[in-house]
C-alpha atoms as a PDB file:
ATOM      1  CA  UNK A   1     -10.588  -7.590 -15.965  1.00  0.00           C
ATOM      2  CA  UNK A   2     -12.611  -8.120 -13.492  1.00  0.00           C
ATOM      3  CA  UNK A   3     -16.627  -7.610 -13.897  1.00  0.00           C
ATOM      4  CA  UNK A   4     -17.627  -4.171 -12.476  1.00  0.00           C
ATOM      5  CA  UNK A   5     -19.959  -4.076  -9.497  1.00  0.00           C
ATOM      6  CA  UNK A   6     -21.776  -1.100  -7.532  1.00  0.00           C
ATOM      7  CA  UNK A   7     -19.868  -0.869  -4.388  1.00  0.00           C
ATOM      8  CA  UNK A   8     -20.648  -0.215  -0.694  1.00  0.00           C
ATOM      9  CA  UNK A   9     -16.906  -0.078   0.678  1.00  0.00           C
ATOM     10  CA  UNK A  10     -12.992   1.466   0.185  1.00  0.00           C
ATOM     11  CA  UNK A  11     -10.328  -0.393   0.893  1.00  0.00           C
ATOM     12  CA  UNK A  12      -6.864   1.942   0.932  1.00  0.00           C
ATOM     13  CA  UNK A  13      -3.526   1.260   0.692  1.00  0.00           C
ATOM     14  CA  UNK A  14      -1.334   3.234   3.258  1.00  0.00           C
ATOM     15  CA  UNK A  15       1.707   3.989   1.963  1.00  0.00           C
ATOM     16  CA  UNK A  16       1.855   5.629  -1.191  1.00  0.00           C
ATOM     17  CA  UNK A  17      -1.835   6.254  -1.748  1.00  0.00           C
ATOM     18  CA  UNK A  18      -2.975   7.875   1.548  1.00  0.00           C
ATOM     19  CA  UNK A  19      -0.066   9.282   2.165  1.00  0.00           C
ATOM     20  CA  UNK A  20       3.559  10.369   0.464  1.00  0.00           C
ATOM     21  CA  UNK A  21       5.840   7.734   1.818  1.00  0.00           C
ATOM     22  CA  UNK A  22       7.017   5.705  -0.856  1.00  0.00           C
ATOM     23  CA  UNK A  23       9.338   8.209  -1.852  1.00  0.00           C
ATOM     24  CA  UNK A  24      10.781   8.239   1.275  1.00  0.00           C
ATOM     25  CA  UNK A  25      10.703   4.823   2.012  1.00  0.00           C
ATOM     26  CA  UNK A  26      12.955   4.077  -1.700  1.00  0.00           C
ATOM     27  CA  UNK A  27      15.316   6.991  -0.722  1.00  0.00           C
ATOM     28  CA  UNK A  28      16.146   5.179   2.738  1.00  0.00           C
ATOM     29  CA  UNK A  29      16.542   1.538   0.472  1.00  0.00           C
ATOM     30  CA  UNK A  30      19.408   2.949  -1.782  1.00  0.00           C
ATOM     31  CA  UNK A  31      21.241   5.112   0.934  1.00  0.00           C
ATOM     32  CA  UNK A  32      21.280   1.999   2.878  1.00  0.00           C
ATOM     33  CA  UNK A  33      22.609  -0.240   0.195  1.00  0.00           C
ATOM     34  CA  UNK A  34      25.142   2.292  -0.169  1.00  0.00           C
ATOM     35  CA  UNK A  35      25.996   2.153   3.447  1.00  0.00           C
ATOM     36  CA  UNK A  36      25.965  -1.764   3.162  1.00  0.00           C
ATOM     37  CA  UNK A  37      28.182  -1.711   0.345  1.00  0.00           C
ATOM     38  CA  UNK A  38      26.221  -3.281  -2.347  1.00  0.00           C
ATOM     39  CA  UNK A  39      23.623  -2.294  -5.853  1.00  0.00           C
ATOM     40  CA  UNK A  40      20.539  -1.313  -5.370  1.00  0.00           C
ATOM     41  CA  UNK A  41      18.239  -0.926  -8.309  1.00  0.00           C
ATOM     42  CA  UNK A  42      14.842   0.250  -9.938  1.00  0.00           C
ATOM     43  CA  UNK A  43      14.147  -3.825 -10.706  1.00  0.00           C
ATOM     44  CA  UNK A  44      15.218  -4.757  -6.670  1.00  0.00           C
ATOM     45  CA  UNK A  45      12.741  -2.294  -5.632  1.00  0.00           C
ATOM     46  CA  UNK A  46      10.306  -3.171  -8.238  1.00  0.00           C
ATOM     47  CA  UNK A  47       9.986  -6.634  -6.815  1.00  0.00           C
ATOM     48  CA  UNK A  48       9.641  -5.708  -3.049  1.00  0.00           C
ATOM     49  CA  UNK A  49       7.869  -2.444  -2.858  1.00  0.00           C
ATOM     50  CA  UNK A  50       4.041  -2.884  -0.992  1.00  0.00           C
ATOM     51  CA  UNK A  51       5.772  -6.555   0.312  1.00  0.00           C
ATOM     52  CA  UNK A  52       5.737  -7.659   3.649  1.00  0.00           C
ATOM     53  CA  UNK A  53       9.305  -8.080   5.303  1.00  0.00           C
ATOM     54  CA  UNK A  54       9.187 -11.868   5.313  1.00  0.00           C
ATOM     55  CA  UNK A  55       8.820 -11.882   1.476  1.00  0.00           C
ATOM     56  CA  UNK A  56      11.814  -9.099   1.071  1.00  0.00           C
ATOM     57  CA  UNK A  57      14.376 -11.132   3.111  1.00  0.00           C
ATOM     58  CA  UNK A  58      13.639 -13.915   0.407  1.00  0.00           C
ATOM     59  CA  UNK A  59      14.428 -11.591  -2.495  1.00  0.00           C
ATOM     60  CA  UNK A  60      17.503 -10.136  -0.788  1.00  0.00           C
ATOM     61  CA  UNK A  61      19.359 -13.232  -0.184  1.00  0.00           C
ATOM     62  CA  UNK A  62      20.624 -13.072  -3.723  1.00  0.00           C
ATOM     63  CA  UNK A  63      22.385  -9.428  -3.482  1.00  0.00           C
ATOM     64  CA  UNK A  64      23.521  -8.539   0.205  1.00  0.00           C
ATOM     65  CA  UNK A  65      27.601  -9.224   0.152  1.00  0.00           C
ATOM     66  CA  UNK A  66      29.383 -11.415   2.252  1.00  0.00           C
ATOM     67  CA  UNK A  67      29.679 -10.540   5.838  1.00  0.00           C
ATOM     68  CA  UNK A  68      26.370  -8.510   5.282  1.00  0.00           C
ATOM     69  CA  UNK A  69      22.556 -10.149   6.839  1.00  0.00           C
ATOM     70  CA  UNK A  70      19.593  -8.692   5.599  1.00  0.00           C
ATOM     71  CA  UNK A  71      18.798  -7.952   9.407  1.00  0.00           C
ATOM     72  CA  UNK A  72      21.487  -5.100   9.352  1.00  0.00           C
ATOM     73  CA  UNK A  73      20.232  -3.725   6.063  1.00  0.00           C
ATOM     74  CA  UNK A  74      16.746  -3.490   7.228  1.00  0.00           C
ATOM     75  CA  UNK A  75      18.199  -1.384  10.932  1.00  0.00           C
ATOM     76  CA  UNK A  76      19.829   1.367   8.461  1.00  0.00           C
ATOM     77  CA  UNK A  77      16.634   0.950   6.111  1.00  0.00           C
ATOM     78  CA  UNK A  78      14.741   1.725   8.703  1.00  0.00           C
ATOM     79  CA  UNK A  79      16.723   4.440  10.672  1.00  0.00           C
ATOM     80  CA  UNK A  80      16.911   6.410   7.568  1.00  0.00           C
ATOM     81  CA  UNK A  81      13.145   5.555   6.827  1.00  0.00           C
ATOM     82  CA  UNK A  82      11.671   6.853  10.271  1.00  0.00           C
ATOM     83  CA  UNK A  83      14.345   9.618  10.981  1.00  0.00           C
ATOM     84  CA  UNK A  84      13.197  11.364   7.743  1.00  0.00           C
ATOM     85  CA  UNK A  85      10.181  10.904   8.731  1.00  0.00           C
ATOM     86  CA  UNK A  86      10.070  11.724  12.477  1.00  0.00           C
ATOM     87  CA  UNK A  87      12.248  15.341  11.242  1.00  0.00           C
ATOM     88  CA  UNK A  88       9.871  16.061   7.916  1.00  0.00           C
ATOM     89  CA  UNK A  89       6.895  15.101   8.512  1.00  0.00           C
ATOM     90  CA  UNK A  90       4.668  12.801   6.369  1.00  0.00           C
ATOM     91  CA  UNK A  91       2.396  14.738   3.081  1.00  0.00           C
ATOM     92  CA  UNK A  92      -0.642  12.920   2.553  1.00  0.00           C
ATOM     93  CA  UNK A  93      -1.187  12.198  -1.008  1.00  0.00           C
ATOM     94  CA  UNK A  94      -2.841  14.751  -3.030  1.00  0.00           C
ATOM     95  CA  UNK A  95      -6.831  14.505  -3.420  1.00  0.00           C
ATOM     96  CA  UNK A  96      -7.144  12.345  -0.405  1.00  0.00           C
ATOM     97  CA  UNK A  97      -8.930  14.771   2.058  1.00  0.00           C
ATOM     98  CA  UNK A  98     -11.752  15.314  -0.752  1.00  0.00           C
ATOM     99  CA  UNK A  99     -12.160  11.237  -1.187  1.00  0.00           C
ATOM    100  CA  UNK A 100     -12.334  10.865   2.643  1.00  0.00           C
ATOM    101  CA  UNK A 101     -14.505  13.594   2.530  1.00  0.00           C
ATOM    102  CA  UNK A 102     -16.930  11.758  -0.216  1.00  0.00           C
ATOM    103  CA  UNK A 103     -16.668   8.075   0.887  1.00  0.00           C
ATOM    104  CA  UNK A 104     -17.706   9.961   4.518  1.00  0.00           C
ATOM    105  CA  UNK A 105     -20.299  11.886   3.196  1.00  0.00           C
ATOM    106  CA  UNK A 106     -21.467   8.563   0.739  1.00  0.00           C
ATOM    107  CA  UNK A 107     -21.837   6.704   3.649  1.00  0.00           C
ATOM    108  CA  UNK A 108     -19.421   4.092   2.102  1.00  0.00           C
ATOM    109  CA  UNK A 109     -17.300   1.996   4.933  1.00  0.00           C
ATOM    110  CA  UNK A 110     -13.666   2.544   4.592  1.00  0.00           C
ATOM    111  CA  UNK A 111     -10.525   0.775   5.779  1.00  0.00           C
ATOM    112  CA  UNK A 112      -6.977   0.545   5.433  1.00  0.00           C
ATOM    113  CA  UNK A 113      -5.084  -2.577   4.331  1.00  0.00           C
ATOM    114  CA  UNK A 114      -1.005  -1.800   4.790  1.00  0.00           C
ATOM    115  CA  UNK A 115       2.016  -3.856   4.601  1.00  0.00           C
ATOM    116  CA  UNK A 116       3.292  -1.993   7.160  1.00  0.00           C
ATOM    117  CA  UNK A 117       3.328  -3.494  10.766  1.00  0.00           C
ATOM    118  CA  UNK A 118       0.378  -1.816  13.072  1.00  0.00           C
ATOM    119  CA  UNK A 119       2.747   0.663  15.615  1.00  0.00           C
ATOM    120  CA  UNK A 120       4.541   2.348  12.370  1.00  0.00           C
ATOM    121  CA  UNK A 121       1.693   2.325  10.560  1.00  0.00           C
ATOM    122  CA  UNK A 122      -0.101   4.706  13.966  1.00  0.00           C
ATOM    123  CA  UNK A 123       2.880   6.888  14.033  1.00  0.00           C
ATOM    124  CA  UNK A 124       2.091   7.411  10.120  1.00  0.00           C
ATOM    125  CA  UNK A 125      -1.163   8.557  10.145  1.00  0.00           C
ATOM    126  CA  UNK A 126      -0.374  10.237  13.320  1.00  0.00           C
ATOM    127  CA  UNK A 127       2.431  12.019  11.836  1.00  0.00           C
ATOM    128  CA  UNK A 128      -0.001  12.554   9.020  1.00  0.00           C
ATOM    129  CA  UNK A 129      -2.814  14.029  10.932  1.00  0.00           C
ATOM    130  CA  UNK A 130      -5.390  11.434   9.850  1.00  0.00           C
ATOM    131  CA  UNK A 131      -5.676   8.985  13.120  1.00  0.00           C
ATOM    132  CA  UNK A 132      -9.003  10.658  13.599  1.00  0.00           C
ATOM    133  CA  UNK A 133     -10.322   9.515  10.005  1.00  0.00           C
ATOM    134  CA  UNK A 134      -9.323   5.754   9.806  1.00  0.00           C
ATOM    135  CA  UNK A 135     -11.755   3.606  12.147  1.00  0.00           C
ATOM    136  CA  UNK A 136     -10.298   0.494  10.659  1.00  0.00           C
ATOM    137  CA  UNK A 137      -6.820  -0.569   9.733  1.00  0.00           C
ATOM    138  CA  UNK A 138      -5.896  -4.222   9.071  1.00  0.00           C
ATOM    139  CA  UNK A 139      -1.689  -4.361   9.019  1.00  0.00           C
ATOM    140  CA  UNK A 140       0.755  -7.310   8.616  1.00  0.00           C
ATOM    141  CA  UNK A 141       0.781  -7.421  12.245  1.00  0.00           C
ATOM    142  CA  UNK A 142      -2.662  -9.145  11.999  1.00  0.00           C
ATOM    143  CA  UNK A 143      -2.564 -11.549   9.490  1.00  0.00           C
ATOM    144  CA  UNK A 144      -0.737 -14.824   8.891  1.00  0.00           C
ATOM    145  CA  UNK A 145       0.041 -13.509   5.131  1.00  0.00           C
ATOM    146  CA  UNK A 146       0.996  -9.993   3.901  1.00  0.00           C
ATOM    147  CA  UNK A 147       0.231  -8.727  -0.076  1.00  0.00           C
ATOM    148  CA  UNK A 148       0.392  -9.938  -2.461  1.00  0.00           C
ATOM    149  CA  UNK A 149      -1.814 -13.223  -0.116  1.00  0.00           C
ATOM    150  CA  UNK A 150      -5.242 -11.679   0.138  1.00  0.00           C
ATOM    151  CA  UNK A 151      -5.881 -12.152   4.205  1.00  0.00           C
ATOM    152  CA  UNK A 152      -5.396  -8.182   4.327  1.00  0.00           C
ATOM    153  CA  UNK A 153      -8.413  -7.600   2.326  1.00  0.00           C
ATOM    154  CA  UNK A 154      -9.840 -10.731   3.643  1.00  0.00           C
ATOM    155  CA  UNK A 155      -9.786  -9.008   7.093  1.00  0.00           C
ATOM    156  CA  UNK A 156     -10.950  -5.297   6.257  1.00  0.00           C
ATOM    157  CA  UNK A 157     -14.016  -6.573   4.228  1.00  0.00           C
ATOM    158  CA  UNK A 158     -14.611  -8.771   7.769  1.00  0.00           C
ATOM    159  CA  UNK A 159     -14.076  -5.933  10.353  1.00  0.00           C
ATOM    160  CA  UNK A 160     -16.191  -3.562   7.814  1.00  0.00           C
ATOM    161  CA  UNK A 161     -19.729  -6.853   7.642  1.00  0.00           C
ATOM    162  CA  UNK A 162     -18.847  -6.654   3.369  1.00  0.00           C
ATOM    163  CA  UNK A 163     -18.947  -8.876   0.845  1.00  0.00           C
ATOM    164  CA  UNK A 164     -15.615  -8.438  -0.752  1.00  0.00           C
ATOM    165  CA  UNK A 165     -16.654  -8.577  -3.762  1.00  0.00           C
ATOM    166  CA  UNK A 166     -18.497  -4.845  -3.039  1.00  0.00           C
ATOM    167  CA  UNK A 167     -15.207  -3.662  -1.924  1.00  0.00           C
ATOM    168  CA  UNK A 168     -13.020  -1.086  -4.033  1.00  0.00           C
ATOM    169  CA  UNK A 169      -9.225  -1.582  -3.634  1.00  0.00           C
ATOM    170  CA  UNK A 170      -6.934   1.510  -4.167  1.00  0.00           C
ATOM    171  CA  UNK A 171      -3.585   0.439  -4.003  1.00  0.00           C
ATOM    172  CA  UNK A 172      -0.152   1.730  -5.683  1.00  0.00           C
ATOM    173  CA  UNK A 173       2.317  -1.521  -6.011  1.00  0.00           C
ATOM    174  CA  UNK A 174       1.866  -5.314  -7.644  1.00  0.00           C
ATOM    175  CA  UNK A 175       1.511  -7.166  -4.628  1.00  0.00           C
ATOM    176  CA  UNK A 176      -1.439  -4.766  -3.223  1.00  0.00           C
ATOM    177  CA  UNK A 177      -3.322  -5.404  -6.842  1.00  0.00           C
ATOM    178  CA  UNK A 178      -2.307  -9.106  -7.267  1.00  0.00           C
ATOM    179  CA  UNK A 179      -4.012  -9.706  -3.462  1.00  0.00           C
ATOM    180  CA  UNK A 180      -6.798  -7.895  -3.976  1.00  0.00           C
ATOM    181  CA  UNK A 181      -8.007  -9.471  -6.993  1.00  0.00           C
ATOM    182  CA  UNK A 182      -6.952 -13.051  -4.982  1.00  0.00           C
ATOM    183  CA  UNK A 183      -9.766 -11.561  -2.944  1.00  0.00           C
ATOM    184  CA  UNK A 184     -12.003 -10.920  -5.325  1.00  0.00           C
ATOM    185  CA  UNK A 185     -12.499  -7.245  -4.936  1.00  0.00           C
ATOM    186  CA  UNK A 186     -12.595  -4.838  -7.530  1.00  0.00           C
ATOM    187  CA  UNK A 187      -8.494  -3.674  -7.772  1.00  0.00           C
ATOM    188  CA  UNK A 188      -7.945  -0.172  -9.228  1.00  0.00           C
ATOM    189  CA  UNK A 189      -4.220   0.792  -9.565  1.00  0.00           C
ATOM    190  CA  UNK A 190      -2.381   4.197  -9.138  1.00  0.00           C
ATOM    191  CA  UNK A 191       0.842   3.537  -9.473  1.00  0.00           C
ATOM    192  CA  UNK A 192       3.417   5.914  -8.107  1.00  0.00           C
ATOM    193  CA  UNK A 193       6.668   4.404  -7.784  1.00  0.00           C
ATOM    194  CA  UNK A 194       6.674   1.286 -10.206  1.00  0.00           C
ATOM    195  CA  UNK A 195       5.414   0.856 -14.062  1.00  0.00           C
ATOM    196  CA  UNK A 196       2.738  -1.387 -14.318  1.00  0.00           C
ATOM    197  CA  UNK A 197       3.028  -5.068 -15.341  1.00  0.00           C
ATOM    198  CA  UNK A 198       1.332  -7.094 -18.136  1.00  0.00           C
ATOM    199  CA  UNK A 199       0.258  -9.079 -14.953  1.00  0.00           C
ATOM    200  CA  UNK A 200      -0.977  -5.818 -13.173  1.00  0.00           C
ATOM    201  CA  UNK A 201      -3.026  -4.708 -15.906  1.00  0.00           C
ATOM    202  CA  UNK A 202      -4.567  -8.126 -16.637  1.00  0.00           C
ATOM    203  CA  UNK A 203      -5.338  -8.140 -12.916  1.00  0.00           C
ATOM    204  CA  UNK A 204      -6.940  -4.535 -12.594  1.00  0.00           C
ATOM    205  CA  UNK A 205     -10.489  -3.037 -12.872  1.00  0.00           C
ATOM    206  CA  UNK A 206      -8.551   0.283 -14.132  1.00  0.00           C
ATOM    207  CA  UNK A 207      -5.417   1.985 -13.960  1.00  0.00           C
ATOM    208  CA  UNK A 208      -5.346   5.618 -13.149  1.00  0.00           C
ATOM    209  CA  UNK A 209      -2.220   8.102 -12.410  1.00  0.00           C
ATOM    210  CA  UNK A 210      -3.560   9.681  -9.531  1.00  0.00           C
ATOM    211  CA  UNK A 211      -6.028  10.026  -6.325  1.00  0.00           C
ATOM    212  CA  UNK A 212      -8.186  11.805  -7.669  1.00  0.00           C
ATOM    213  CA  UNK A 213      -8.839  10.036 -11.364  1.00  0.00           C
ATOM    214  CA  UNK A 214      -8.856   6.761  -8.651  1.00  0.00           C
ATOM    215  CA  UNK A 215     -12.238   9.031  -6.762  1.00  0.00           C
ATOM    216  CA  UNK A 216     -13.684  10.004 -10.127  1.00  0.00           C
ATOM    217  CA  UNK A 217     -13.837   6.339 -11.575  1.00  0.00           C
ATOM    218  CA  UNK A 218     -15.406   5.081  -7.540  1.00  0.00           C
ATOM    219  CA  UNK A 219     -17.641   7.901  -8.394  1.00  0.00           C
ATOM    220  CA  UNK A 220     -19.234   5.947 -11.451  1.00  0.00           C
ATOM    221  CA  UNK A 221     -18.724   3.072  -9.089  1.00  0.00           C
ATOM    222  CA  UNK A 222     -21.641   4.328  -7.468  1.00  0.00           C
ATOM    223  CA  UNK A 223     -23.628   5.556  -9.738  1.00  0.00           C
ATOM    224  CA  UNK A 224     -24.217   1.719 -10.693  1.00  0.00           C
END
């Protein structure tokens, strides 16, 4: 675990922590396996939820069927993913608008680190109604290496003038805790679609089960 610091900045995960789209995002993965005519499963997802696409296509290779690229997968993926979406509406996660409400009022800097790629990641928070609350938001669009590589948290600390090591990390899936201890920031964990790992909870400072336990625990944070 790694040794607890008074912090000056958040770091938060997109998808999943500021917002409800993980659910979303593993209904459109199984409805398009279906469609593609293959297995999807709890372990699959496991291993590329929070992932960049570049490290998905890797892990894919071994169950798309013959006559089926991982190209086509990810079009119905993603038609499914957005469509819901676009017709639902995106829920931001609850206890979110009282965190942004006390890092803002803290006068902690804040960021977003996402997986996602920058223009979806807009139409999210747009979609959301937080655009006007996120100043800075580092994506996979902007850095050679996605989670679970720590250039994401590399490049909010940057953009925000802190030391990483003063920066909190609240992020839902593996690869968002593995690259944010890589950076050396101080990882807490809220997972909401996967169990944790041996690996995950070597790796985190804590591990709560929701937004607002995640607030609480920045709260002592600060009280360093």
């Amino acid at each position: 675990m790694p040794t607890i610091v008074s912090i000056s900045a958040v770091i938060l995960d997109l998808d999943g922590i500021l917002i409800d789209t993980e659910s979303v995002a593993r209904r459109a993965w199984f409805q398009a396996a279906v469609e593609c005519g293959f297995q999807f499963s709890d372990e699959l997802y496991a291993k590329v939820v929070g992932r960049p696409v570049a490290s998905c296509r890797q892990v894919f290779q071994s169950v798309l069927p013959d006559g089926i690229s991982f190209d086509q997968f990810l079009k119905c993926s993603d038609h499914l993913y957005h469509s819901e979406m676009e017709q639902n509406g995106v829920t931001i996660m609850d206890g979110i608008p009282e965190l942004l409400n006390w890092i803002e009022q803290t006068d902690l800097e804040k960021s977003i680190a996402t997986s996602s790629g920058r223009e979806t990641a807009e139409r999210k928070l747009e979609l959301a109604g937080l655009s006007d609350r996120i100043e800075i938001m580092v994506t996979s669009d902007d850095v050679k290496q996605g989670k679970p590589a720590p250039d994401l948290f590399f490049r909010a600390a940057e953009l925000m003038n802190q030391s990483p090591g003063n920066c909190a990390v609240i992020d839902d899936a593996e690869a968002g805790i593995i690259g944010a201890a890589k950076a050396g920031t101080i990882p807490i964990m809220v997972p909401t679609v996967t169990a944790t790992s041996a690996n995950v909870r070597r790796l985190a400072t804590t591990i709560v089960d929701t937004v607002p336990e995640a607030h609480s625990f920045l709260k002592s944070l600060c009280a360093n």
